[in-house]
N, C-alpha and C. Protein backbone atom coordinates (compact mmCIF):
# COMPACT_ATOMS: atom_id res chain seq x y z
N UNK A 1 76.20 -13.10 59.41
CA UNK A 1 75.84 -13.50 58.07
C UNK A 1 75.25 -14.90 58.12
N UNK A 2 74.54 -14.98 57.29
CA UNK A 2 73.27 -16.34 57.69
C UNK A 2 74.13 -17.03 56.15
N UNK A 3 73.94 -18.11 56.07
CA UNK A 3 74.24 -19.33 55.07
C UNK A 3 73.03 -20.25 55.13
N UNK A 4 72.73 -20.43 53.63
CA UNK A 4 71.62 -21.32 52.85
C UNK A 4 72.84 -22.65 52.94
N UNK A 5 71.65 -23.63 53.48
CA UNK A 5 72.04 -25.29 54.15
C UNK A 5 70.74 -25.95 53.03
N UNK A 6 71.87 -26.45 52.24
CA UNK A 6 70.92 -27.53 51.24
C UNK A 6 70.54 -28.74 52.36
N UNK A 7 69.17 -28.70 52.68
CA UNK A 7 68.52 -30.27 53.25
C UNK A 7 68.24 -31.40 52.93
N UNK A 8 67.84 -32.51 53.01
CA UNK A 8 67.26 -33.54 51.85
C UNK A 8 66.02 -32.99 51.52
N UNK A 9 65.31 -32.90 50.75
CA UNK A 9 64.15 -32.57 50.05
C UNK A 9 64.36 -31.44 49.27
N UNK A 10 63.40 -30.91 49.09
CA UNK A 10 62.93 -29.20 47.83
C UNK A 10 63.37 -28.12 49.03
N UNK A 11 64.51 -27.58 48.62
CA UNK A 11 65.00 -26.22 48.76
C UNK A 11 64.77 -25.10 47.75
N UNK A 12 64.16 -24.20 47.82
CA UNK A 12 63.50 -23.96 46.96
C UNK A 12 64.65 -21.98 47.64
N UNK A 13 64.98 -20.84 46.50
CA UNK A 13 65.35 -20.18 46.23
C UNK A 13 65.08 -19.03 45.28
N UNK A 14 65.85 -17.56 45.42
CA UNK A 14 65.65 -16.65 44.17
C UNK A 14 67.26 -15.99 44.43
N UNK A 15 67.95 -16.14 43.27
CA UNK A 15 69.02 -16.01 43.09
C UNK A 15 69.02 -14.66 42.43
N UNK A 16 69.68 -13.63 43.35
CA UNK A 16 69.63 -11.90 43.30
C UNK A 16 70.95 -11.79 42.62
N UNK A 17 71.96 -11.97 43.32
CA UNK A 17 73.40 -11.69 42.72
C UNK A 17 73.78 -12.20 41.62
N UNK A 18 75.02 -11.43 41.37
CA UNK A 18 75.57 -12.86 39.90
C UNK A 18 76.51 -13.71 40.96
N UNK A 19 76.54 -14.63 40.23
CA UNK A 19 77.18 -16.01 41.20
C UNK A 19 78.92 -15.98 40.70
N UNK A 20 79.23 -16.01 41.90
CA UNK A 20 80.82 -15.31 41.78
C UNK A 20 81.88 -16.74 41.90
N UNK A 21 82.60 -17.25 41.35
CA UNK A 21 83.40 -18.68 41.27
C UNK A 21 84.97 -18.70 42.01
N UNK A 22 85.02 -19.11 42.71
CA UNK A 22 86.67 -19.21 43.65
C UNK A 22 86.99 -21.06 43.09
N UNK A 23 88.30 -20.91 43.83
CA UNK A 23 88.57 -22.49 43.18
C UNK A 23 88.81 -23.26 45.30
N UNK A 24 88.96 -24.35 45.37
CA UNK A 24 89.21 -24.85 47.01
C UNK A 24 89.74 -25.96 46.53
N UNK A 25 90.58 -26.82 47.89
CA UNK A 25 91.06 -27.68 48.13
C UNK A 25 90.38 -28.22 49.51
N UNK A 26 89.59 -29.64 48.79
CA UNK A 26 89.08 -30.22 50.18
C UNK A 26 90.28 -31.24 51.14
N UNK A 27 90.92 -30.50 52.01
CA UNK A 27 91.59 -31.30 52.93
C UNK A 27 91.41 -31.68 53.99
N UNK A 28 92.42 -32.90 54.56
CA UNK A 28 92.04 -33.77 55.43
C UNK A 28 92.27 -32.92 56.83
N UNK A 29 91.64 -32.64 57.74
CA UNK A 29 91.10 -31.79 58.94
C UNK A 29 92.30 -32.73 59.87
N UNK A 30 93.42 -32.05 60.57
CA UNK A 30 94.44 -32.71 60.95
C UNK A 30 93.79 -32.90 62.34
N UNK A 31 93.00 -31.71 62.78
CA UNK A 31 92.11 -32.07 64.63
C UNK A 31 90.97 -32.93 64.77
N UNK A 32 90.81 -33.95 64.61
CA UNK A 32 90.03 -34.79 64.79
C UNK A 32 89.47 -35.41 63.82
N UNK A 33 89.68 -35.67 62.70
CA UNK A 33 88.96 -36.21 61.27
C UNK A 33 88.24 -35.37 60.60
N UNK A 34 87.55 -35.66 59.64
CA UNK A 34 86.69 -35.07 58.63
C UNK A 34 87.37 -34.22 57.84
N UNK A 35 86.99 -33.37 56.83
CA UNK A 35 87.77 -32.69 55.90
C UNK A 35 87.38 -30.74 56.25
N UNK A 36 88.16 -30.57 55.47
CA UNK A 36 88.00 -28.63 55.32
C UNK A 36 88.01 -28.21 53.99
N UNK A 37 87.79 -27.04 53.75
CA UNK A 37 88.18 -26.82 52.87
C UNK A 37 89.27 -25.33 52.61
N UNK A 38 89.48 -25.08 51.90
CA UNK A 38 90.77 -24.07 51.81
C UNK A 38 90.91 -23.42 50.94
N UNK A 39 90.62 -22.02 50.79
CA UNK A 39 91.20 -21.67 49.23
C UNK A 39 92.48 -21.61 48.66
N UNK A 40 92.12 -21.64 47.32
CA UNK A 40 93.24 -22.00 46.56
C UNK A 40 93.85 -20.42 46.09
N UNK A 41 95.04 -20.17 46.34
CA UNK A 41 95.32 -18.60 45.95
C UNK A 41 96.23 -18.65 44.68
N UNK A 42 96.41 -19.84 44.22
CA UNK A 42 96.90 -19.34 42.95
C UNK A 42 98.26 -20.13 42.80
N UNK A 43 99.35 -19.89 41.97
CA UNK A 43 100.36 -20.17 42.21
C UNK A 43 101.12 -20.72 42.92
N UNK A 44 101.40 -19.77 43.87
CA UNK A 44 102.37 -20.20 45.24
C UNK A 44 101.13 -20.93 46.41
N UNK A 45 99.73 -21.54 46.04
CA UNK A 45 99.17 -22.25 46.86
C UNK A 45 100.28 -23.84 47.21
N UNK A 46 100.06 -23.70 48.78
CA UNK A 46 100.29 -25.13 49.08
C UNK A 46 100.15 -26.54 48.94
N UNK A 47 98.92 -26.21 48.80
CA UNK A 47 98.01 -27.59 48.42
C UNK A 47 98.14 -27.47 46.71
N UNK A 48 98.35 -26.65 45.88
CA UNK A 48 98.44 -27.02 44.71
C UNK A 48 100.05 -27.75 44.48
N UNK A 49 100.81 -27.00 44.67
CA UNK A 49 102.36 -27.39 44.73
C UNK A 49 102.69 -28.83 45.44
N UNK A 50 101.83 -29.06 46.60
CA UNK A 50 101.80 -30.65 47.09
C UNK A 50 100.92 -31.23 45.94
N UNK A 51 100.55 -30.99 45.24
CA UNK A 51 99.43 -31.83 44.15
C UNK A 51 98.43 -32.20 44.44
N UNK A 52 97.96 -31.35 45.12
CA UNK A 52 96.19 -31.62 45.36
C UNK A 52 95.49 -30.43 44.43
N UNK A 53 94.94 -30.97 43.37
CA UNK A 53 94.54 -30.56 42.67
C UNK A 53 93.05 -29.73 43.39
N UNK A 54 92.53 -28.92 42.77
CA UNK A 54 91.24 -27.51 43.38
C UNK A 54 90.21 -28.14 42.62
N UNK A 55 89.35 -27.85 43.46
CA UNK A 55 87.60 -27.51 42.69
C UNK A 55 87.04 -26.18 42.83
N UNK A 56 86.29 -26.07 41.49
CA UNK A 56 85.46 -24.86 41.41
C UNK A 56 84.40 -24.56 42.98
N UNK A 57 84.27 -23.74 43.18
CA UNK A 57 83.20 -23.23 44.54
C UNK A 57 82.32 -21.94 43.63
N UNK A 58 81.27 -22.38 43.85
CA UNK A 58 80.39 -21.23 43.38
C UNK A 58 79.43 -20.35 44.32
N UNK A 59 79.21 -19.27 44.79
CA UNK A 59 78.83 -18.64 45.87
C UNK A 59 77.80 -17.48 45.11
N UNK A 60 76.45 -17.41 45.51
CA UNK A 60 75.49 -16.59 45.18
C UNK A 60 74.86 -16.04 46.23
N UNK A 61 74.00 -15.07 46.35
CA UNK A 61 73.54 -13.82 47.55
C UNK A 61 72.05 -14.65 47.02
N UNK A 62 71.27 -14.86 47.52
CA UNK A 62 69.95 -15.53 47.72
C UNK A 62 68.51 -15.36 48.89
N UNK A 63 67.25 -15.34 48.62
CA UNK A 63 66.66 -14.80 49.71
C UNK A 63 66.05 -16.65 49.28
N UNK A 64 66.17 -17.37 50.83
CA UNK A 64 66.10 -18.53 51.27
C UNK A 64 64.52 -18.64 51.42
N UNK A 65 63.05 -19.38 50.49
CA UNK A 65 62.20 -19.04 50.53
C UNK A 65 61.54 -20.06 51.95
N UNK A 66 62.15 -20.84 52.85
CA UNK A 66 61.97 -21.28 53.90
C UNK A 66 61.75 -20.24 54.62
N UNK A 67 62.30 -19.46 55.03
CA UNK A 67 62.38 -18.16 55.46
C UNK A 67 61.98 -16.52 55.60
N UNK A 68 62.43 -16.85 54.43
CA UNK A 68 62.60 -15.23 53.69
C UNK A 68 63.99 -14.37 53.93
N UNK A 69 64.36 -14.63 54.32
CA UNK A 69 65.81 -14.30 54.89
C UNK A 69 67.01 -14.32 53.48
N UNK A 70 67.91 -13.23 53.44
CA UNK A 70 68.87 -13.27 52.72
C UNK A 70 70.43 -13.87 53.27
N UNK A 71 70.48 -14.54 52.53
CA UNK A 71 71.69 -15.67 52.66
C UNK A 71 72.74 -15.89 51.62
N UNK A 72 74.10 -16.52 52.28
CA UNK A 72 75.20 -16.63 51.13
C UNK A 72 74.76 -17.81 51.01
N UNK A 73 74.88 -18.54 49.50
CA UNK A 73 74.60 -19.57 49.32
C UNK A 73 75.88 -20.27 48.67
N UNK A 74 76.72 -21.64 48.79
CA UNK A 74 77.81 -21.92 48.39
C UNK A 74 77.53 -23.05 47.96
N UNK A 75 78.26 -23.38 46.59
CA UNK A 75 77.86 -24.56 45.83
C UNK A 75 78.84 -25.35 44.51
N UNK A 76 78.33 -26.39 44.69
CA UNK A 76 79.66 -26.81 44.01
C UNK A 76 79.31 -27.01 42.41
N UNK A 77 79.85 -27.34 41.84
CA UNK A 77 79.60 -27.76 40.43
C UNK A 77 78.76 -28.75 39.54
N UNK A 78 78.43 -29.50 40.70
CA UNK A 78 76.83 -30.27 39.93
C UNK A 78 75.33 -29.44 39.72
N UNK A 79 75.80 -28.61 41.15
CA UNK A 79 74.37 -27.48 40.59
C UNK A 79 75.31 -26.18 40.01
N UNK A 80 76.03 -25.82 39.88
CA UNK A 80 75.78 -24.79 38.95
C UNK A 80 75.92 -25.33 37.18
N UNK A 81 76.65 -26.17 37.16
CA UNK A 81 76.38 -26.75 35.54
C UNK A 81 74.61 -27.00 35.48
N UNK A 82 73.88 -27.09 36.60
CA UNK A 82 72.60 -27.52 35.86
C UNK A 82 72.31 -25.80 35.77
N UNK A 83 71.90 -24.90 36.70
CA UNK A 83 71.97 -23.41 36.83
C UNK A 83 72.31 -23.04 34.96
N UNK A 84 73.35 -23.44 34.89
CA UNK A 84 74.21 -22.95 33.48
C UNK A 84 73.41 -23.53 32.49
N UNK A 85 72.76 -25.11 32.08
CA UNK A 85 71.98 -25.34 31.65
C UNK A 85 70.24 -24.62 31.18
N UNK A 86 70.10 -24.42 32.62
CA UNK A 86 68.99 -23.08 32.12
C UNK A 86 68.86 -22.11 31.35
N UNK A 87 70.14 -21.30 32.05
CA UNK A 87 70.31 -20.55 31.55
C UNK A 87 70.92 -20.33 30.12
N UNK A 88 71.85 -21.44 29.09
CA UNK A 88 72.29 -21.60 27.98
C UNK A 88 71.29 -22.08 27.09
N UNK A 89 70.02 -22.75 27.75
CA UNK A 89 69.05 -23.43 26.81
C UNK A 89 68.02 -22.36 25.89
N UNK A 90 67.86 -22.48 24.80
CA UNK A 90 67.26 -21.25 24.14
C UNK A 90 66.03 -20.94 24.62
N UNK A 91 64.95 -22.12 24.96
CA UNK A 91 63.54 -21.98 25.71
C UNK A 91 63.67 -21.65 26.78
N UNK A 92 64.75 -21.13 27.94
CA UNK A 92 65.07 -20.86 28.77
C UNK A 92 65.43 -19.45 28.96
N UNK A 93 66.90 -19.34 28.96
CA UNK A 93 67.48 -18.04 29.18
C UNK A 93 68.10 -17.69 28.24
N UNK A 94 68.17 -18.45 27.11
CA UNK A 94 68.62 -17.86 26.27
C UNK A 94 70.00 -17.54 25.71
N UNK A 95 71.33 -18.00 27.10
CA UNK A 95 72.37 -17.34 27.14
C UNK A 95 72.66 -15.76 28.07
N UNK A 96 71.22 -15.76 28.75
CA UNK A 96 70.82 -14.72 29.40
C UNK A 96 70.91 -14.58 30.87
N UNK A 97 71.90 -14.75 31.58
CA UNK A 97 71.92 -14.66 33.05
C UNK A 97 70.84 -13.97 33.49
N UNK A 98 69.87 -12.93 33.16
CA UNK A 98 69.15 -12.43 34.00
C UNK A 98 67.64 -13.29 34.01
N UNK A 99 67.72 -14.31 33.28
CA UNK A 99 66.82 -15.29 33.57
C UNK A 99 66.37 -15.49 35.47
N UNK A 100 67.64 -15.31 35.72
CA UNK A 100 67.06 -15.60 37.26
C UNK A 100 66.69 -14.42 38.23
N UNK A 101 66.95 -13.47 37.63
CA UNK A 101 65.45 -12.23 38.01
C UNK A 101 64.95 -12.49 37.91
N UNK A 102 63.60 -13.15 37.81
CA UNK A 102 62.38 -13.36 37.59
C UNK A 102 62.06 -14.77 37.55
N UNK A 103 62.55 -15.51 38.31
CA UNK A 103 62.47 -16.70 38.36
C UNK A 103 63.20 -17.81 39.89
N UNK A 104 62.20 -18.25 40.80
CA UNK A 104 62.89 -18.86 41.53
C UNK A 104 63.49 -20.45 41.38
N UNK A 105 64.46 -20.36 42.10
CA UNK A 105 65.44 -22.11 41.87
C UNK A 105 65.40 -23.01 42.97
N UNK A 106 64.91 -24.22 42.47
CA UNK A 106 64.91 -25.13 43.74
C UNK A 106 65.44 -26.32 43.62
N UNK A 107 66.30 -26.61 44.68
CA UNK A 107 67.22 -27.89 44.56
C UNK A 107 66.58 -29.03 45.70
N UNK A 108 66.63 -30.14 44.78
CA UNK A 108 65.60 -30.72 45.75
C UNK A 108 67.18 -32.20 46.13
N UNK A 109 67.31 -32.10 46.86
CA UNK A 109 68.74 -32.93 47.23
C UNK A 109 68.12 -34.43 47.91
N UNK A 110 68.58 -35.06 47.11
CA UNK A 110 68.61 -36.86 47.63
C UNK A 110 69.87 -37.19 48.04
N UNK A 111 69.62 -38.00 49.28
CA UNK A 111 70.58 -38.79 49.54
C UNK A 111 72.08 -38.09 50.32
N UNK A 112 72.80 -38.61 51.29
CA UNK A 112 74.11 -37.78 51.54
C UNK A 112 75.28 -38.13 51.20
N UNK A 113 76.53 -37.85 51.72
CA UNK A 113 77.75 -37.45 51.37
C UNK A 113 78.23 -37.81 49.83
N UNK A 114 79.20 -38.97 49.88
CA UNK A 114 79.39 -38.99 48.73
C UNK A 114 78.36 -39.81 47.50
N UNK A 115 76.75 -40.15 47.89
CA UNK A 115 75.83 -40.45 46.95
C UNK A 115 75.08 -39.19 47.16
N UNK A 116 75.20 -38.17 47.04
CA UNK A 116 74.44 -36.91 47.39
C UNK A 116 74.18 -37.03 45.73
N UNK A 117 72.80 -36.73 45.70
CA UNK A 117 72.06 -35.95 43.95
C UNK A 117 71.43 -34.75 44.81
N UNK A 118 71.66 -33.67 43.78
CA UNK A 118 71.05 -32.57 43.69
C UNK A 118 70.54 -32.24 42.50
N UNK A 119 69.13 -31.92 42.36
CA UNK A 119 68.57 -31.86 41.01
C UNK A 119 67.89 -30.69 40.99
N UNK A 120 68.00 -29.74 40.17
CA UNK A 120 68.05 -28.15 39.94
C UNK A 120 67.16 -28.08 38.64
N UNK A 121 65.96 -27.11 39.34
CA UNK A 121 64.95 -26.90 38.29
C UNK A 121 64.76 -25.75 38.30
N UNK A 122 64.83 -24.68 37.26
CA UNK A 122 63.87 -22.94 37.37
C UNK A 122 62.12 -23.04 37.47
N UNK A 123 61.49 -22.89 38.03
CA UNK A 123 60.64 -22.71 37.88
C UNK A 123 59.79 -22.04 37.21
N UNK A 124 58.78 -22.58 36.30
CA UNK A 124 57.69 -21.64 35.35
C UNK A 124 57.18 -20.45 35.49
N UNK A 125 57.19 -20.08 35.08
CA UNK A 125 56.25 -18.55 35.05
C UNK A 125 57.17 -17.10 35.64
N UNK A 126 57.31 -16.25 35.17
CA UNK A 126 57.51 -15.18 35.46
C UNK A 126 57.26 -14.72 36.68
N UNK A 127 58.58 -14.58 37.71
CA UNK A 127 57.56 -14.05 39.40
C UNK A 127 58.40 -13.05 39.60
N UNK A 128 58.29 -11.44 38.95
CA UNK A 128 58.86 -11.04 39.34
C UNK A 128 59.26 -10.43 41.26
N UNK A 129 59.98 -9.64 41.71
CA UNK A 129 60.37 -9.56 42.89
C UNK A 129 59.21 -8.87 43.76
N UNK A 130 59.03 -8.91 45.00
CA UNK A 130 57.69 -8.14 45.56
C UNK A 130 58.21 -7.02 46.06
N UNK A 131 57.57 -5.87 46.01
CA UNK A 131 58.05 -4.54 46.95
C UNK A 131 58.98 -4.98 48.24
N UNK A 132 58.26 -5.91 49.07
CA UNK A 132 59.24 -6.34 50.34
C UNK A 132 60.39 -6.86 49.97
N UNK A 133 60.52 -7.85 49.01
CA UNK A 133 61.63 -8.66 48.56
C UNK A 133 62.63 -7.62 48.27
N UNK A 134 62.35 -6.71 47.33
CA UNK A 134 63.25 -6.23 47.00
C UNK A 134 64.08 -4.86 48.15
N UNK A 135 63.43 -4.54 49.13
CA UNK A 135 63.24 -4.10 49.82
C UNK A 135 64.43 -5.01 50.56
N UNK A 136 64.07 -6.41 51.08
CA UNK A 136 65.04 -6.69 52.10
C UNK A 136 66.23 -7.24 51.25
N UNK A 137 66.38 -7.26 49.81
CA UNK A 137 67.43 -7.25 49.01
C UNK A 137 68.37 -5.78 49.15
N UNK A 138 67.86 -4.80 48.92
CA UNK A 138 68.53 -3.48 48.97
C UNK A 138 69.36 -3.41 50.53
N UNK A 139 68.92 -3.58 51.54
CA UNK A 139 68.95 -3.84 52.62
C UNK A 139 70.41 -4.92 52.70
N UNK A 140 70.11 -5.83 52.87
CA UNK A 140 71.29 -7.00 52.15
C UNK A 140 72.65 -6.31 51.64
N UNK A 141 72.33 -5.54 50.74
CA UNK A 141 73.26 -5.27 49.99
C UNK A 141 73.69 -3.58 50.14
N UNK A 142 73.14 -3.20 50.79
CA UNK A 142 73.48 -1.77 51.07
C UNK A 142 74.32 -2.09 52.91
N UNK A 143 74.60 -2.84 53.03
CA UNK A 143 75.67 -3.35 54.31
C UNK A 143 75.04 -3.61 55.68
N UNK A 144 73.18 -3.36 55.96
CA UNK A 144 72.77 -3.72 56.56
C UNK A 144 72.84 -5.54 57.44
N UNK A 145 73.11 -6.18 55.99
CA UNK A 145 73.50 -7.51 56.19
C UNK A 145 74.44 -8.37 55.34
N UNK A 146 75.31 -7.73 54.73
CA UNK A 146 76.02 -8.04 54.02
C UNK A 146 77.60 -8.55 54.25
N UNK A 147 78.02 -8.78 53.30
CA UNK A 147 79.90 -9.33 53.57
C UNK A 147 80.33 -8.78 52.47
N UNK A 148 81.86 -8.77 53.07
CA UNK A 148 82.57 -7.55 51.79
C UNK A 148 84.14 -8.59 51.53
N UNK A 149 83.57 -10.41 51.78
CA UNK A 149 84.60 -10.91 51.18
C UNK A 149 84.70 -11.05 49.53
N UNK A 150 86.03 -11.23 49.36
CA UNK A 150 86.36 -11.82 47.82
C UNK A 150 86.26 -13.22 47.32
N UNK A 151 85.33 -13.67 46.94
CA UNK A 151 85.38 -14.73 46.73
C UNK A 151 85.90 -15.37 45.09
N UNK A 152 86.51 -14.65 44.68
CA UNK A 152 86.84 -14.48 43.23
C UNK A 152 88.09 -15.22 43.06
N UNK A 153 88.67 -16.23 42.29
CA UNK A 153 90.06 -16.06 42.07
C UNK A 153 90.88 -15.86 41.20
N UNK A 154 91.90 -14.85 41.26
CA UNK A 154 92.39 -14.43 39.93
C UNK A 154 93.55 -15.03 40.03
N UNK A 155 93.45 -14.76 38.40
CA UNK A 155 94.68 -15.19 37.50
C UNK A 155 95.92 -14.72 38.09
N UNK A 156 97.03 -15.57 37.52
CA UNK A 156 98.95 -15.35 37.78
C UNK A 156 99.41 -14.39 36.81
N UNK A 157 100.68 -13.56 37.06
CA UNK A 157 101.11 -13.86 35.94
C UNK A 157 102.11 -14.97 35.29
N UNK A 158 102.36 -15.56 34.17
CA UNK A 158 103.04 -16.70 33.46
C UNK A 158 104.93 -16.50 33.68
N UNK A 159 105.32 -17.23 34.47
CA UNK A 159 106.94 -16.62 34.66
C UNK A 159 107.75 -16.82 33.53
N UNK A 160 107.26 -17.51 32.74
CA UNK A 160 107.75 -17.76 31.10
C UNK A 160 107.74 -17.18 30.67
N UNK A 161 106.58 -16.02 30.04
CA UNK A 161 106.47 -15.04 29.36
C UNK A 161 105.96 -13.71 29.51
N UNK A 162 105.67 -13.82 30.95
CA UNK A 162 105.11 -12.49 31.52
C UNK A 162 103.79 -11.70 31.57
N UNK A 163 102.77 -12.97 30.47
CA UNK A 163 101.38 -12.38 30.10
C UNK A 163 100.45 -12.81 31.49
N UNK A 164 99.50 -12.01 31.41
CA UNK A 164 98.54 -12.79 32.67
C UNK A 164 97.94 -13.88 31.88
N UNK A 165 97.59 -14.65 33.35
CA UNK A 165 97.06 -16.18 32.70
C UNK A 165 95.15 -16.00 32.79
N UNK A 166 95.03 -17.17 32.83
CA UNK A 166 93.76 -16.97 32.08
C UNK A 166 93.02 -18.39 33.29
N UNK A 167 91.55 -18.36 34.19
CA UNK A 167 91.23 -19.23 34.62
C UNK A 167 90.56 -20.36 33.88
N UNK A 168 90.76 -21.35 33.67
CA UNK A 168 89.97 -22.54 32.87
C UNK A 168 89.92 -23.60 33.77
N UNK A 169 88.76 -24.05 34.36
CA UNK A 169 88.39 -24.81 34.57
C UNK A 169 89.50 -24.72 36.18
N UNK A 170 90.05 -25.60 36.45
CA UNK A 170 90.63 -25.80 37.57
C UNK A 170 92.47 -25.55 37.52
N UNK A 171 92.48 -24.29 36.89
CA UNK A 171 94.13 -24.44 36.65
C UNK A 171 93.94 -22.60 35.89
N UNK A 172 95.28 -22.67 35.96
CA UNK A 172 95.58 -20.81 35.57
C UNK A 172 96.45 -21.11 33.92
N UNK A 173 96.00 -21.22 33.01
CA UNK A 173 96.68 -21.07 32.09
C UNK A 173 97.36 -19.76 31.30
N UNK A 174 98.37 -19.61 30.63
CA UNK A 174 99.34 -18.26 30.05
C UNK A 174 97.99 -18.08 28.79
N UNK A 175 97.46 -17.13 28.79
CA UNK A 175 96.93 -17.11 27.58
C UNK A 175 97.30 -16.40 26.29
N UNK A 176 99.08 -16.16 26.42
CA UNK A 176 100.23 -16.27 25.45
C UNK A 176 100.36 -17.53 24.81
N UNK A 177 101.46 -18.01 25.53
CA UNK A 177 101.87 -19.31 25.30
C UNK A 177 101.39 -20.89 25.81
N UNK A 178 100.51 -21.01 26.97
CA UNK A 178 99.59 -21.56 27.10
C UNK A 178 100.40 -22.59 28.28
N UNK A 179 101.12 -21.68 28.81
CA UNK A 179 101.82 -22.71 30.21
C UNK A 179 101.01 -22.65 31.10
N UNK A 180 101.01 -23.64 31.90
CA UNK A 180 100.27 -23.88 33.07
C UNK A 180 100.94 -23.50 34.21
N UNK A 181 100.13 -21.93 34.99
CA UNK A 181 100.58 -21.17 35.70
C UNK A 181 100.66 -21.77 37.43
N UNK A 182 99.47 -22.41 36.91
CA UNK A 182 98.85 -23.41 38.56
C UNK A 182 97.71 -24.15 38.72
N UNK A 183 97.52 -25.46 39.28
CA UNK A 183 96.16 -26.06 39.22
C UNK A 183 96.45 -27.76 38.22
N UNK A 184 95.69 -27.82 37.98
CA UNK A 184 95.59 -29.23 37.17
C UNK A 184 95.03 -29.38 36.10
């Protein structure tokens, strides 16, 4: 499985899938420095219960236009709030996720680690998909090149009251009584 690597400059994209949201914990890498990251499973997570609070991870199926090649693409929350922007703006999408059928996305990234900008634009005009494209999309996704992880994370249920909870933002809330199941 190939992975889309944001570079410094215009990364430029066409976002096929719907973009699927897990939550992570960036921790400190105990073999030699630098960090990892980890998912967060909910509840009985470790890293939540030590109080390291999760971030959203956002993960989309993408054909990489450097390339042409279909790729997982993983991303954090400065570009998909702009993504979401597009798509919520009325001259845009309307509220319409399928805005990005027909439209490629390019992140043009300044600068690294923690001064990293990423700035996320849809591009004009209507392009819909080409016979090949869609072609090595079907392909992709019919298991030729595909992954059959979960990247999703679900809700608890509430030990207070027994309802399932509800994901908001970085935490599992009861969407009964409104206890906080896990997260921050």
């Amino acid at each position: 499985m190939e992975y889309l690597k944001i570079d410094n400059g215009s990364n430029t994209m066409r976002i096929f899938s719907k973009i699927e949201h897990s939550l992570i914990h960036w921790v400190n890498n105990l073999n030699g420095g630098g960090i990892t990251s980890e998912e967060c499973i909910g509840a009985s997570c470790h890293w939540c219960v030590s109080g390291l609070c999760p971030r959203p991870r956002h993960m989309a199926s993408v054909i990489d236009r450097k390339d042409e090649h279909c790729k997982l693409f993983y991303f954090g929350s400065q570009i998909f709030k702009q993504i979401e922007w597009y798509i919520q703006d009325p001259n845009w999408g309307n509220n319409d996720w399928k805005l990005l059928d027909n439209h490629d996305v390019t992140i043009t990234r300044q600068n690294q680690g923690i001064n990293t900008q990423n700035i996320v634009w849809v591009e004009y005009g209507i392009k819909p998909l080409t016979v090949d494209e869609q072609k090595l999309i079907n392909d992709f996704l019919s298991g030729k090149c595909s992954v059959a992880e979960d990247t999703s994370c679900d809700p608890d249920m509430c030990s207070k009251c027994g309802t399932m909870g509800e994901i908001k933002g970085m935490a599992c809330i009861c969407k009964s009584c409104g206890n906080l199941i896990w997260g921050c």
